[in-house]
PDB file of N, CA and C in Angstrom:
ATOM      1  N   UNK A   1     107.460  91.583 133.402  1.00  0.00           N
ATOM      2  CA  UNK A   1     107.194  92.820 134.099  1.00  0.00           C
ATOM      3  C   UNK A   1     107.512  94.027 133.217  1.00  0.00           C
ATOM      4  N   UNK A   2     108.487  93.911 132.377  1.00  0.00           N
ATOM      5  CA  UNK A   2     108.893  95.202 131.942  1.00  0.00           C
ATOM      6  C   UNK A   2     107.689  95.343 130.695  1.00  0.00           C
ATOM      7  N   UNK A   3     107.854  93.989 130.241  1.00  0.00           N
ATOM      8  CA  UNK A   3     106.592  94.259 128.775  1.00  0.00           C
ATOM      9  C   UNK A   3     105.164  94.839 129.512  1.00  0.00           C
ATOM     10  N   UNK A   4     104.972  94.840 130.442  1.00  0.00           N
ATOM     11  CA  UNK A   4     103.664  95.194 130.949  1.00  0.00           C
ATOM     12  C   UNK A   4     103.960  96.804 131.068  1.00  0.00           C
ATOM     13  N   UNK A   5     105.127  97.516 131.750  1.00  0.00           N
ATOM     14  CA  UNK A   5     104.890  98.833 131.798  1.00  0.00           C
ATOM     15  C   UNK A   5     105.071  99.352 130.447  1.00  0.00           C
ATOM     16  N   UNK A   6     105.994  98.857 129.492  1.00  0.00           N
ATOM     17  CA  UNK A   6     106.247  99.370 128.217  1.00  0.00           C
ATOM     18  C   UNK A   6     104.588  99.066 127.957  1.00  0.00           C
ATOM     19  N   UNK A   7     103.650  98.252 128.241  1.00  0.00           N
ATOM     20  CA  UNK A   7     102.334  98.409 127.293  1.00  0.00           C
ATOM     21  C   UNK A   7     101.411  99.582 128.309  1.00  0.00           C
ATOM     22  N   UNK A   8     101.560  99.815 129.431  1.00  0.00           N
ATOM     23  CA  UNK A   8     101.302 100.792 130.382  1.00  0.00           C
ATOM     24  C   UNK A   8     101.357 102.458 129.547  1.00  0.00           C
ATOM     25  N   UNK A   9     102.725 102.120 129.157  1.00  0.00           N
ATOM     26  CA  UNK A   9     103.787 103.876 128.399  1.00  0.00           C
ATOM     27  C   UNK A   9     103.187 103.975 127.496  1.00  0.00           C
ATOM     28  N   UNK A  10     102.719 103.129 126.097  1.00  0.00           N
ATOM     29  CA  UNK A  10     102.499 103.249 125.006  1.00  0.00           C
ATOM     30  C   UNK A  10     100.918 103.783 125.120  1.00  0.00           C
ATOM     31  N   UNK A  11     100.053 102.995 125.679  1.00  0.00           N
ATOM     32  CA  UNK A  11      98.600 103.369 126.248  1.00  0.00           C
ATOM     33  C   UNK A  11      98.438 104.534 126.693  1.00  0.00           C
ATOM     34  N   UNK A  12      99.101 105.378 127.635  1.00  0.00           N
ATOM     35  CA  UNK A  12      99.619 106.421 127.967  1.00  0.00           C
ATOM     36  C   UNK A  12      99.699 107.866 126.979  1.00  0.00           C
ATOM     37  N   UNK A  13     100.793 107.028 126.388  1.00  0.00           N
ATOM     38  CA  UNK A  13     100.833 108.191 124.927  1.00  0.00           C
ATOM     39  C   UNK A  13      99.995 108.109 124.179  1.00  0.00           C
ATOM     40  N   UNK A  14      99.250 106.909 123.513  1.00  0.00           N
ATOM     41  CA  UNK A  14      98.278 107.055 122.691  1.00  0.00           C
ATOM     42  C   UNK A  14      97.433 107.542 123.046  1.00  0.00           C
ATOM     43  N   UNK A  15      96.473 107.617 124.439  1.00  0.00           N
ATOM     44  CA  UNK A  15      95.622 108.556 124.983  1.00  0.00           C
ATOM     45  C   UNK A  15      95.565 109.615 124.958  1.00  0.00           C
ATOM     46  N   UNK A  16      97.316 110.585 125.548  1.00  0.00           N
ATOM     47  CA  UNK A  16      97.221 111.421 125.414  1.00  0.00           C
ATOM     48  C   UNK A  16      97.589 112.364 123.987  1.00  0.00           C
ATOM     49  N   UNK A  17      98.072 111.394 122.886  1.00  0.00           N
ATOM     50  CA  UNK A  17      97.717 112.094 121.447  1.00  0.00           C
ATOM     51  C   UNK A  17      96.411 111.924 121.315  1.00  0.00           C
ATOM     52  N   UNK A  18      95.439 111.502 121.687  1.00  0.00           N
ATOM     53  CA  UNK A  18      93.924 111.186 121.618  1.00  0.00           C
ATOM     54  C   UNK A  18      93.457 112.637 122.036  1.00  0.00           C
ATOM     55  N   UNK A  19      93.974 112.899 123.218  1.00  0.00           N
ATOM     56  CA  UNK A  19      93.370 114.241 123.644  1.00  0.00           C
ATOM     57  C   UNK A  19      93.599 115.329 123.044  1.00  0.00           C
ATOM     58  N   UNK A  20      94.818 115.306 123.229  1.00  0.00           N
ATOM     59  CA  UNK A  20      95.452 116.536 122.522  1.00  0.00           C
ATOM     60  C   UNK A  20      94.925 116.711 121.119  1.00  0.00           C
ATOM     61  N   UNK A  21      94.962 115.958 120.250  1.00  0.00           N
ATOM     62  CA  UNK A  21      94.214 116.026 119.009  1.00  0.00           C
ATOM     63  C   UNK A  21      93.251 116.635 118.774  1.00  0.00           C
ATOM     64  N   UNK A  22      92.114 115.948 119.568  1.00  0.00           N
ATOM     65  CA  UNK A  22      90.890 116.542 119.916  1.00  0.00           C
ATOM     66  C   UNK A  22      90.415 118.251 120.386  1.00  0.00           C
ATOM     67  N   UNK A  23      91.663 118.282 121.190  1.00  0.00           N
ATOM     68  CA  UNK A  23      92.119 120.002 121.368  1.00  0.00           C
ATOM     69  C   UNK A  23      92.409 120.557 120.328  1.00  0.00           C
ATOM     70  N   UNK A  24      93.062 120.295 119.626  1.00  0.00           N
ATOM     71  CA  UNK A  24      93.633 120.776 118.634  1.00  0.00           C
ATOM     72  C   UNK A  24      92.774 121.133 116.933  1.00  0.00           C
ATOM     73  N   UNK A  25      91.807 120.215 117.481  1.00  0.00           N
ATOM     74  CA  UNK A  25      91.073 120.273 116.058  1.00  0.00           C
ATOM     75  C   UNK A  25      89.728 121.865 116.283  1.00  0.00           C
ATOM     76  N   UNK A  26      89.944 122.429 114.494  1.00  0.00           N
ATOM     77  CA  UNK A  26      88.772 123.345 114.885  1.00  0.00           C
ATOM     78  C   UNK A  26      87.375 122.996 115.108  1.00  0.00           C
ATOM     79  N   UNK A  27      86.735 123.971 115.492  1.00  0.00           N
ATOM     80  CA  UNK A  27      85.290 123.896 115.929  1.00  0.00           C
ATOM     81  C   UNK A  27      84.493 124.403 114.906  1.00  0.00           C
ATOM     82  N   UNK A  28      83.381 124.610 114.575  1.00  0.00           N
ATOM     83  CA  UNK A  28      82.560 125.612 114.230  1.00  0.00           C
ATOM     84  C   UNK A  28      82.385 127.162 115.414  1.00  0.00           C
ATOM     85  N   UNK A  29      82.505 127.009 116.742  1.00  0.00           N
ATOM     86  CA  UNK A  29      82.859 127.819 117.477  1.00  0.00           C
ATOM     87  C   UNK A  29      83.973 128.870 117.566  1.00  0.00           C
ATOM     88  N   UNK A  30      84.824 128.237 116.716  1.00  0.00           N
ATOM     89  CA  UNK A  30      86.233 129.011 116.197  1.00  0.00           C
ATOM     90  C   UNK A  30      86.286 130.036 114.845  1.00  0.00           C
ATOM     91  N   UNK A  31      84.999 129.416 113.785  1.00  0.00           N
ATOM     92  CA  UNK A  31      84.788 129.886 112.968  1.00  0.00           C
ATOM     93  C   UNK A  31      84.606 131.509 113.305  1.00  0.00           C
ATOM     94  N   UNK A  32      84.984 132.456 112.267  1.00  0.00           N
ATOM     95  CA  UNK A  32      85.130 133.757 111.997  1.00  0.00           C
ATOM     96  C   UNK A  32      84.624 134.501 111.139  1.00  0.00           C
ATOM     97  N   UNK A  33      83.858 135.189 111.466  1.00  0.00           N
ATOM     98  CA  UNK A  33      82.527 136.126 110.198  1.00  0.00           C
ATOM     99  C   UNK A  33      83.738 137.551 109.925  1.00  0.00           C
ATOM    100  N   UNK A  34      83.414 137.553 108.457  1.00  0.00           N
ATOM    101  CA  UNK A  34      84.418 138.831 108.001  1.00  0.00           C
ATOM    102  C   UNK A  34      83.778 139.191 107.243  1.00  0.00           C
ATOM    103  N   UNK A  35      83.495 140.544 107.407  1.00  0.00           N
ATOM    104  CA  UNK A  35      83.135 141.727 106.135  1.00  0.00           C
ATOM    105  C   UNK A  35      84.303 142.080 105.208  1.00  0.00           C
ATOM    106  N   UNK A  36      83.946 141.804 103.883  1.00  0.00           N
ATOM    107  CA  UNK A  36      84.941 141.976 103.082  1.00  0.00           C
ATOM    108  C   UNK A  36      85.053 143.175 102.888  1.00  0.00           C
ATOM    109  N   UNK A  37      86.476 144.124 102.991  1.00  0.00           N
ATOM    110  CA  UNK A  37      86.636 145.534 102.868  1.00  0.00           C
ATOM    111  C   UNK A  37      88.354 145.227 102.524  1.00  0.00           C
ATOM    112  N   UNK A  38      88.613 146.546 101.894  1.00  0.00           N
ATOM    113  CA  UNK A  38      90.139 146.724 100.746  1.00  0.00           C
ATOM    114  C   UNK A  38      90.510 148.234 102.057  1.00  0.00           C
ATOM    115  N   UNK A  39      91.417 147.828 102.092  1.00  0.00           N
ATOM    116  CA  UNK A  39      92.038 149.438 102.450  1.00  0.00           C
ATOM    117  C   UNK A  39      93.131 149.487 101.988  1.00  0.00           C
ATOM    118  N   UNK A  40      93.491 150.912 101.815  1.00  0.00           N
ATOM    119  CA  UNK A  40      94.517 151.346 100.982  1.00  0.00           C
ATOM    120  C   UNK A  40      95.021 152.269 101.520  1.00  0.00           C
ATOM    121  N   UNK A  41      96.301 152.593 101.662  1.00  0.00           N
ATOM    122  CA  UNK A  41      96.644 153.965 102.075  1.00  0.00           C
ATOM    123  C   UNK A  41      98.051 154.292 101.395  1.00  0.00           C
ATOM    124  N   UNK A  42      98.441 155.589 101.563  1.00  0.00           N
ATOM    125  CA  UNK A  42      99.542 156.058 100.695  1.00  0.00           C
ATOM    126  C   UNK A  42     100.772 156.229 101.700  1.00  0.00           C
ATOM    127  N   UNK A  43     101.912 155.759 101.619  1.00  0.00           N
ATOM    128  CA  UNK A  43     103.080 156.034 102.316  1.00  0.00           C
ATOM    129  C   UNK A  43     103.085 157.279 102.858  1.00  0.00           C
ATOM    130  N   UNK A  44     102.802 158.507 102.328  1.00  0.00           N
ATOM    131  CA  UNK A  44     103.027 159.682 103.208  1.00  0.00           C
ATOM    132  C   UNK A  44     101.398 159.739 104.435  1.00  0.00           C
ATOM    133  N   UNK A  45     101.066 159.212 104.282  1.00  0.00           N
ATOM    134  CA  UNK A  45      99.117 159.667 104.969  1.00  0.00           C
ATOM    135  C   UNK A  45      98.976 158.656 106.230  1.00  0.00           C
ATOM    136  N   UNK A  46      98.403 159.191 106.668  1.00  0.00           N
ATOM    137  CA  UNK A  46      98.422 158.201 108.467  1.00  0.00           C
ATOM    138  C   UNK A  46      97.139 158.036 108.152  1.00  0.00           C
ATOM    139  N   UNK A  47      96.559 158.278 106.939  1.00  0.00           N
ATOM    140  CA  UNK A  47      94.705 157.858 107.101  1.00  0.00           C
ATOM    141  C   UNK A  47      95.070 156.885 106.243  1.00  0.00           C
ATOM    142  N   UNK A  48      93.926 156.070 106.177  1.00  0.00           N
ATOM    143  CA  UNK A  48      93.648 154.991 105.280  1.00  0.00           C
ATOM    144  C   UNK A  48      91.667 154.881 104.971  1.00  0.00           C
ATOM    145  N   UNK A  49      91.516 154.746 103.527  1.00  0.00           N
ATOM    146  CA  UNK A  49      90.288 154.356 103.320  1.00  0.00           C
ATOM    147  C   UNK A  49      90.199 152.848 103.316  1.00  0.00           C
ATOM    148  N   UNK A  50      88.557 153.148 103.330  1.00  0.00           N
ATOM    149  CA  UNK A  50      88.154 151.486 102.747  1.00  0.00           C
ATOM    150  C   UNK A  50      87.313 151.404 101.941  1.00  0.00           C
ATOM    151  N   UNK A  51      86.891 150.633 101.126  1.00  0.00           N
ATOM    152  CA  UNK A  51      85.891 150.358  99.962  1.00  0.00           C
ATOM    153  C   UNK A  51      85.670 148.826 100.087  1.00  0.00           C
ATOM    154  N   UNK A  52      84.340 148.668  99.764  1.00  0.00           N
ATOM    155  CA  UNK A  52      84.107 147.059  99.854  1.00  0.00           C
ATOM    156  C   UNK A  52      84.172 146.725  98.732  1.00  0.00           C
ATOM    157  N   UNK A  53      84.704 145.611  98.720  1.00  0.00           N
ATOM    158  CA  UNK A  53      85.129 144.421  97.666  1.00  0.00           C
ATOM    159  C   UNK A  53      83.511 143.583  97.272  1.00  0.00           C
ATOM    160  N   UNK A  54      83.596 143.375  95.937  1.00  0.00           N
ATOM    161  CA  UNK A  54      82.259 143.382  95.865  1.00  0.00           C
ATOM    162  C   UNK A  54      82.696 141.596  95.186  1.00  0.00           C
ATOM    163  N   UNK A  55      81.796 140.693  95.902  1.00  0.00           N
ATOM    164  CA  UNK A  55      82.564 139.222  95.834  1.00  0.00           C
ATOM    165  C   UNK A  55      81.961 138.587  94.379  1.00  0.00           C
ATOM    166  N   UNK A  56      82.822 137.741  94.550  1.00  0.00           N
ATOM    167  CA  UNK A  56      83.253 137.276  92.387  1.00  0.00           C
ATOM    168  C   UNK A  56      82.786 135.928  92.298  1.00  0.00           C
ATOM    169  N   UNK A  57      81.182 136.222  91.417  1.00  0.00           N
ATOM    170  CA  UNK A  57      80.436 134.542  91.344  1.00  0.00           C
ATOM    171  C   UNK A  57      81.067 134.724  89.726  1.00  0.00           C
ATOM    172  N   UNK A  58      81.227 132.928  89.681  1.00  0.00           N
ATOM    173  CA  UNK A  58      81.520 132.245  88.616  1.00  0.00           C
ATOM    174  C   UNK A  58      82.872 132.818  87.955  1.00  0.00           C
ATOM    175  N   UNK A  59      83.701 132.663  88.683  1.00  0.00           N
ATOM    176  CA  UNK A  59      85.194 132.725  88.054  1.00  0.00           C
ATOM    177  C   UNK A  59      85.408 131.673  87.059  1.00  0.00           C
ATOM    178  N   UNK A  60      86.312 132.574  86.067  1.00  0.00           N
ATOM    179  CA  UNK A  60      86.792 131.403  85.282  1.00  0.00           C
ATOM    180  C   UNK A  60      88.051 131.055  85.645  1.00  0.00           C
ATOM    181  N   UNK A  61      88.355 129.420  84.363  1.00  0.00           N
ATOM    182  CA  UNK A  61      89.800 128.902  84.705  1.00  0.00           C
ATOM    183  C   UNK A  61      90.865 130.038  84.112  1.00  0.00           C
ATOM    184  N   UNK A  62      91.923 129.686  85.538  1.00  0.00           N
ATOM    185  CA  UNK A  62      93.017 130.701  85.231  1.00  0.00           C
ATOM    186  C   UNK A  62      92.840 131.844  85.675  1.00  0.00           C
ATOM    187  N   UNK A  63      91.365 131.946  86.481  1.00  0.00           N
ATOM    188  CA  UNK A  63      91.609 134.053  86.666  1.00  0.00           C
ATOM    189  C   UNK A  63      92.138 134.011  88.030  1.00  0.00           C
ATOM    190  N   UNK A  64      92.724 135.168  88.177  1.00  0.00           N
ATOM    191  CA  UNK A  64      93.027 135.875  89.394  1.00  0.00           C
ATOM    192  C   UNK A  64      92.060 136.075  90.209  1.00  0.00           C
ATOM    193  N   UNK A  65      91.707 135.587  91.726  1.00  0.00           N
ATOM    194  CA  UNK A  65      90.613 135.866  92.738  1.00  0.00           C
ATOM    195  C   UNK A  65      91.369 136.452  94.002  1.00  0.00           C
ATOM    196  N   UNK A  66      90.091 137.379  94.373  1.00  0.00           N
ATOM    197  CA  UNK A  66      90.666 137.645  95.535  1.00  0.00           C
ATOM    198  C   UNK A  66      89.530 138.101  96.033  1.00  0.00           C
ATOM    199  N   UNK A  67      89.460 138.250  98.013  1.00  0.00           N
ATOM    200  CA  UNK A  67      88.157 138.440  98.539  1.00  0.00           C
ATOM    201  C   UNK A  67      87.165 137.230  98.593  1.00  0.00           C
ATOM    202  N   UNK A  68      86.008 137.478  98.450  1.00  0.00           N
ATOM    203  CA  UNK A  68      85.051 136.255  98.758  1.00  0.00           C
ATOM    204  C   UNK A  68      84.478 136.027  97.401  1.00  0.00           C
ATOM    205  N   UNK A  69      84.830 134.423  97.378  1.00  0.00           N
ATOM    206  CA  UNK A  69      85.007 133.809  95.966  1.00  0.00           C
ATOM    207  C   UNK A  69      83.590 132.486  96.061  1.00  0.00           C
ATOM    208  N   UNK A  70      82.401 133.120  94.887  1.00  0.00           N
ATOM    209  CA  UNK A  70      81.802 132.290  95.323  1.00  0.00           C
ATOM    210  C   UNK A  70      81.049 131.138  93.931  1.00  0.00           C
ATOM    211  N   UNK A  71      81.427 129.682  93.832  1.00  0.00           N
ATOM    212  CA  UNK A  71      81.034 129.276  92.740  1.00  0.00           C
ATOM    213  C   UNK A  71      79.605 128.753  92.831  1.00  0.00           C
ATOM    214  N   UNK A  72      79.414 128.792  91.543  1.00  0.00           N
ATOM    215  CA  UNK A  72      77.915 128.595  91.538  1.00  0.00           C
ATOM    216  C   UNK A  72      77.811 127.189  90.350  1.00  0.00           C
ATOM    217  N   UNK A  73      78.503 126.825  90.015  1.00  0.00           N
ATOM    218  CA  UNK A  73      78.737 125.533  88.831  1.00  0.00           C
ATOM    219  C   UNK A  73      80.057 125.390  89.013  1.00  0.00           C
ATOM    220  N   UNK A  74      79.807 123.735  88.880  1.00  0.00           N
ATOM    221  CA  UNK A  74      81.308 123.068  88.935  1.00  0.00           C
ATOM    222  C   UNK A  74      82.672 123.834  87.567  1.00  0.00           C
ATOM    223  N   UNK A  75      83.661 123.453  88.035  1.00  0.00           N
ATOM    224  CA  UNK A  75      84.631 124.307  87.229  1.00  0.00           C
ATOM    225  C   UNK A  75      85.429 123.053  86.872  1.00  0.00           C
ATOM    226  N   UNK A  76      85.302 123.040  85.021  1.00  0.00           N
ATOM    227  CA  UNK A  76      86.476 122.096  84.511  1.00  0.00           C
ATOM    228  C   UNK A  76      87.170 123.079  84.166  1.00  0.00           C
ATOM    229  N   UNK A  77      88.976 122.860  84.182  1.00  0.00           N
ATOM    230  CA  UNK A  77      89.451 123.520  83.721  1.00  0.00           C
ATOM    231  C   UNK A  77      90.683 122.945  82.505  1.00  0.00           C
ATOM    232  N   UNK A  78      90.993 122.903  81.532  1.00  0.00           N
ATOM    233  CA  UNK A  78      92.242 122.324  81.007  1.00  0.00           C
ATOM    234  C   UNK A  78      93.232 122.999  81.304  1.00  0.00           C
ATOM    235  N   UNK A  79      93.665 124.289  81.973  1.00  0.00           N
ATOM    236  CA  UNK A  79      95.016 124.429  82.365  1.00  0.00           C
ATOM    237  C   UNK A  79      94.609 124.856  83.553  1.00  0.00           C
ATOM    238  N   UNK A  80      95.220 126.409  84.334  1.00  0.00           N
ATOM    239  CA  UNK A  80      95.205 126.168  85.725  1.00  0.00           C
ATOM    240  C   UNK A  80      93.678 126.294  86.152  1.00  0.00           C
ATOM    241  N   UNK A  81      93.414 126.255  87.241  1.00  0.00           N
ATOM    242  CA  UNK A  81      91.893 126.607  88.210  1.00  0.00           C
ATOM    243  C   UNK A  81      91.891 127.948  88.323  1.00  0.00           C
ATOM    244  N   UNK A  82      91.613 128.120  89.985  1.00  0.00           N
ATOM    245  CA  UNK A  82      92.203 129.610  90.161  1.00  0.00           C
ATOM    246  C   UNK A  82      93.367 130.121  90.347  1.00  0.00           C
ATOM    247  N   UNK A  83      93.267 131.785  90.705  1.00  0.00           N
ATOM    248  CA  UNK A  83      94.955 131.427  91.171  1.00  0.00           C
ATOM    249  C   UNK A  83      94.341 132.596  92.282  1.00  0.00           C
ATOM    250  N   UNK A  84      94.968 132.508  93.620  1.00  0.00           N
ATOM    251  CA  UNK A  84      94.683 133.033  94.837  1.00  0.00           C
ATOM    252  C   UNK A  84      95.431 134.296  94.570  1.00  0.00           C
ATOM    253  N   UNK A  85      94.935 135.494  94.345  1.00  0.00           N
ATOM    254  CA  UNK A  85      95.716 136.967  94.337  1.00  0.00           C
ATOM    255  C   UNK A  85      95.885 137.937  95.423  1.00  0.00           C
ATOM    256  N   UNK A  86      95.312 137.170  96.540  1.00  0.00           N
ATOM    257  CA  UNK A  86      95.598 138.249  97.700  1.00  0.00           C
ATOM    258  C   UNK A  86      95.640 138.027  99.132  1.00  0.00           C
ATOM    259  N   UNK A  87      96.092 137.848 100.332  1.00  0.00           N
ATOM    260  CA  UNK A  87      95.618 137.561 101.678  1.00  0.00           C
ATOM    261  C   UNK A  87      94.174 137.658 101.730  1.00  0.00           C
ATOM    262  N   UNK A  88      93.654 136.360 102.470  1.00  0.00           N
ATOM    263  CA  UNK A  88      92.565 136.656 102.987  1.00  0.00           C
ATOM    264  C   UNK A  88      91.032 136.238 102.540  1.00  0.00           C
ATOM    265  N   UNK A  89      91.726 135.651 100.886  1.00  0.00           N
ATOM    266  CA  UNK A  89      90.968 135.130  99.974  1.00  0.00           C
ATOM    267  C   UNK A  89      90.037 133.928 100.609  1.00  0.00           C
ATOM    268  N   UNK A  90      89.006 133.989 100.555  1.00  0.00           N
ATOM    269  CA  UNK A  90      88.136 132.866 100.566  1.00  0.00           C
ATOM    270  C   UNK A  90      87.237 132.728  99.530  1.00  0.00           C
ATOM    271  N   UNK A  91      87.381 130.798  99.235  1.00  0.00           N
ATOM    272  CA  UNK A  91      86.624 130.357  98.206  1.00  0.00           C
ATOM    273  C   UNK A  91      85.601 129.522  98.945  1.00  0.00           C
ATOM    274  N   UNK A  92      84.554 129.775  98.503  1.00  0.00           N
ATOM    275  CA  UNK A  92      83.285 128.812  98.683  1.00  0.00           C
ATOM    276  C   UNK A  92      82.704 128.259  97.314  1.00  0.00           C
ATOM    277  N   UNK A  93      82.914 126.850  97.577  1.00  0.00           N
ATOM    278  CA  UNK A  93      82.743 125.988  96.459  1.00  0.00           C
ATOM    279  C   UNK A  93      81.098 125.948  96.290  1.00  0.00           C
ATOM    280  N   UNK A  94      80.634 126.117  97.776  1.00  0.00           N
ATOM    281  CA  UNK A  94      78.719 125.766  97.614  1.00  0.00           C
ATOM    282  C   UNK A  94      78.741 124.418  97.429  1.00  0.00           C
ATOM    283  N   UNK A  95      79.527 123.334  97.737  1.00  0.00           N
ATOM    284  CA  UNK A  95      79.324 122.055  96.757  1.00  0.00           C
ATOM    285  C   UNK A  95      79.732 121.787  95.457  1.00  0.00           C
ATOM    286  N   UNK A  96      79.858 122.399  94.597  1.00  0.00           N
ATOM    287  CA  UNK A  96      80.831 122.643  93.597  1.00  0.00           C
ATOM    288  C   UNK A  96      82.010 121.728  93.166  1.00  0.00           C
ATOM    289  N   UNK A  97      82.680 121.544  92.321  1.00  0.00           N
ATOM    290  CA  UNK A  97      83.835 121.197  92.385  1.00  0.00           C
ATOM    291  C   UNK A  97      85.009 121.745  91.538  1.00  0.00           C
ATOM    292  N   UNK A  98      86.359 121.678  91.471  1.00  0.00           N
ATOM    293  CA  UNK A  98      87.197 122.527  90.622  1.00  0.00           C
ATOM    294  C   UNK A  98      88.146 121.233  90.086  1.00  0.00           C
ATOM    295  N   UNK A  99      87.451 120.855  88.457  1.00  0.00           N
ATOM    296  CA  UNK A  99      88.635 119.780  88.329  1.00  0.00           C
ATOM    297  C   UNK A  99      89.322 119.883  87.350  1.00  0.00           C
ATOM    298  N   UNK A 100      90.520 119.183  86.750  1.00  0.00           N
ATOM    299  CA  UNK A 100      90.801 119.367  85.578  1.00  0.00           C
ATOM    300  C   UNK A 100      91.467 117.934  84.681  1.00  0.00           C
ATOM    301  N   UNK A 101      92.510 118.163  84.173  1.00  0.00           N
ATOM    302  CA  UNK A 101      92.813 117.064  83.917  1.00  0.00           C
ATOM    303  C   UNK A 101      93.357 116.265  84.628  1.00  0.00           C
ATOM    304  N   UNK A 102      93.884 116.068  85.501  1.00  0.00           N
ATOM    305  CA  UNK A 102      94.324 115.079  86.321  1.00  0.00           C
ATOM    306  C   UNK A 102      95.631 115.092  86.740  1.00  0.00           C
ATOM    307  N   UNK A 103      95.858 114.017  87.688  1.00  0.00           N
ATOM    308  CA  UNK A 103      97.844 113.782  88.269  1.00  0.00           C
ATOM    309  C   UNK A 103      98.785 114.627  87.536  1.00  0.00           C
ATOM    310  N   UNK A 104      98.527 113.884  85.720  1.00  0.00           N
ATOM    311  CA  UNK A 104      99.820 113.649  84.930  1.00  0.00           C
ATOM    312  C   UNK A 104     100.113 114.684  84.943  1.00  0.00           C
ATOM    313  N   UNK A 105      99.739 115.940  84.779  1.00  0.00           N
ATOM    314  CA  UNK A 105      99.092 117.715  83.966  1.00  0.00           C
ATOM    315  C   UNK A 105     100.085 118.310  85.056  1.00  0.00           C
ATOM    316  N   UNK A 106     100.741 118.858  84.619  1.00  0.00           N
ATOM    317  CA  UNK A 106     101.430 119.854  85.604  1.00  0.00           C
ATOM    318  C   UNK A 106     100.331 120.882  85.979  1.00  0.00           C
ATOM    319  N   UNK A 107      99.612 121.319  85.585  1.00  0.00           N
ATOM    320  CA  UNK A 107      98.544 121.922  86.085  1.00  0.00           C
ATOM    321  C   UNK A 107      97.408 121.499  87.456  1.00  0.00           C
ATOM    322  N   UNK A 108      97.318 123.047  88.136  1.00  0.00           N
ATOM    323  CA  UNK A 108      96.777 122.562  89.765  1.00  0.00           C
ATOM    324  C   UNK A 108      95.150 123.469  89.413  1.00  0.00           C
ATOM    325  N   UNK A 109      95.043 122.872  90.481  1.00  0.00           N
ATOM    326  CA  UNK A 109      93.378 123.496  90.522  1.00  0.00           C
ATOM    327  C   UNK A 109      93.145 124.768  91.203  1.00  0.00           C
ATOM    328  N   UNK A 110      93.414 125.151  92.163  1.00  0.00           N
ATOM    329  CA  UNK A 110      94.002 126.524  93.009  1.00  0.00           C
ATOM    330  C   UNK A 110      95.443 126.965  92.945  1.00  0.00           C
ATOM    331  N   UNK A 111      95.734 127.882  92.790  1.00  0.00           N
ATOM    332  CA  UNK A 111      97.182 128.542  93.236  1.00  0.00           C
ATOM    333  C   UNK A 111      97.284 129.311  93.625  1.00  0.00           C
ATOM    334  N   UNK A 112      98.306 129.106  94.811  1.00  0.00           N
ATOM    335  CA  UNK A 112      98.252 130.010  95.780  1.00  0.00           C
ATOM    336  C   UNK A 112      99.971 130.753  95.397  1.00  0.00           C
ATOM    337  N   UNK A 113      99.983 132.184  94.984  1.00  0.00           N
ATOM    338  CA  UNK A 113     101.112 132.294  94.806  1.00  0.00           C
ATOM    339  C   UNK A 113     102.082 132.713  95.758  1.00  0.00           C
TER     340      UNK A 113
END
């Protein structure tokens, strides 16, 4: 009797991590369209401008990205990839890939600092 409710409990929970999961995962419905824009403002000024960020095809290895990052050919790199320079950064690979030398290499393919 007891092994039957303990297999009752376990069924139970696994279902409901089943659901919940499923909640939990994003959508394409969740997805978020952003116009890339910089604002800046000066400690004394209650205004702030903006200027658009004008987005960066074909980065090389090691540069600084920031804004909308878009590759257009795969990226080998022998030391780092990119390195992420700002909130907000998005990379679109297009299919692409960013590789380098491998495990051993203390070197990463993105960095996020």
């Amino acid at each position: 009797m007891k092994r039957t409710i303990m297999s009752y409990m376990v069924a139970t929970i696994l279902s409901l991590g089943a659901v919940i999961g499923l909640v939990i995962q994003p959508s394409a419905l969740m997805a978020q369209t952003q116009t890339p824009t910089s604002v800046a403002s000066t400690p004394n000024s209650s205004s702030a401008s903006t200027a658009a960020i004008t987005p960066i095809t074909n980065p090389a290895c090691g540069e600084v990205v920031q804004g909308n990052v878009n590759l257009t050919a795969n990226l080998n790199c022998t030391g780092d990839g990119l390195i992420v320079g700002a909130d907000n950064t998005v990379i679109n690979l297009n299919g692409y890939t960013v590789s380098g030398p491998g495990q051993q290499s203390s070197k990463v393919g993105v960095v996020v600092p």
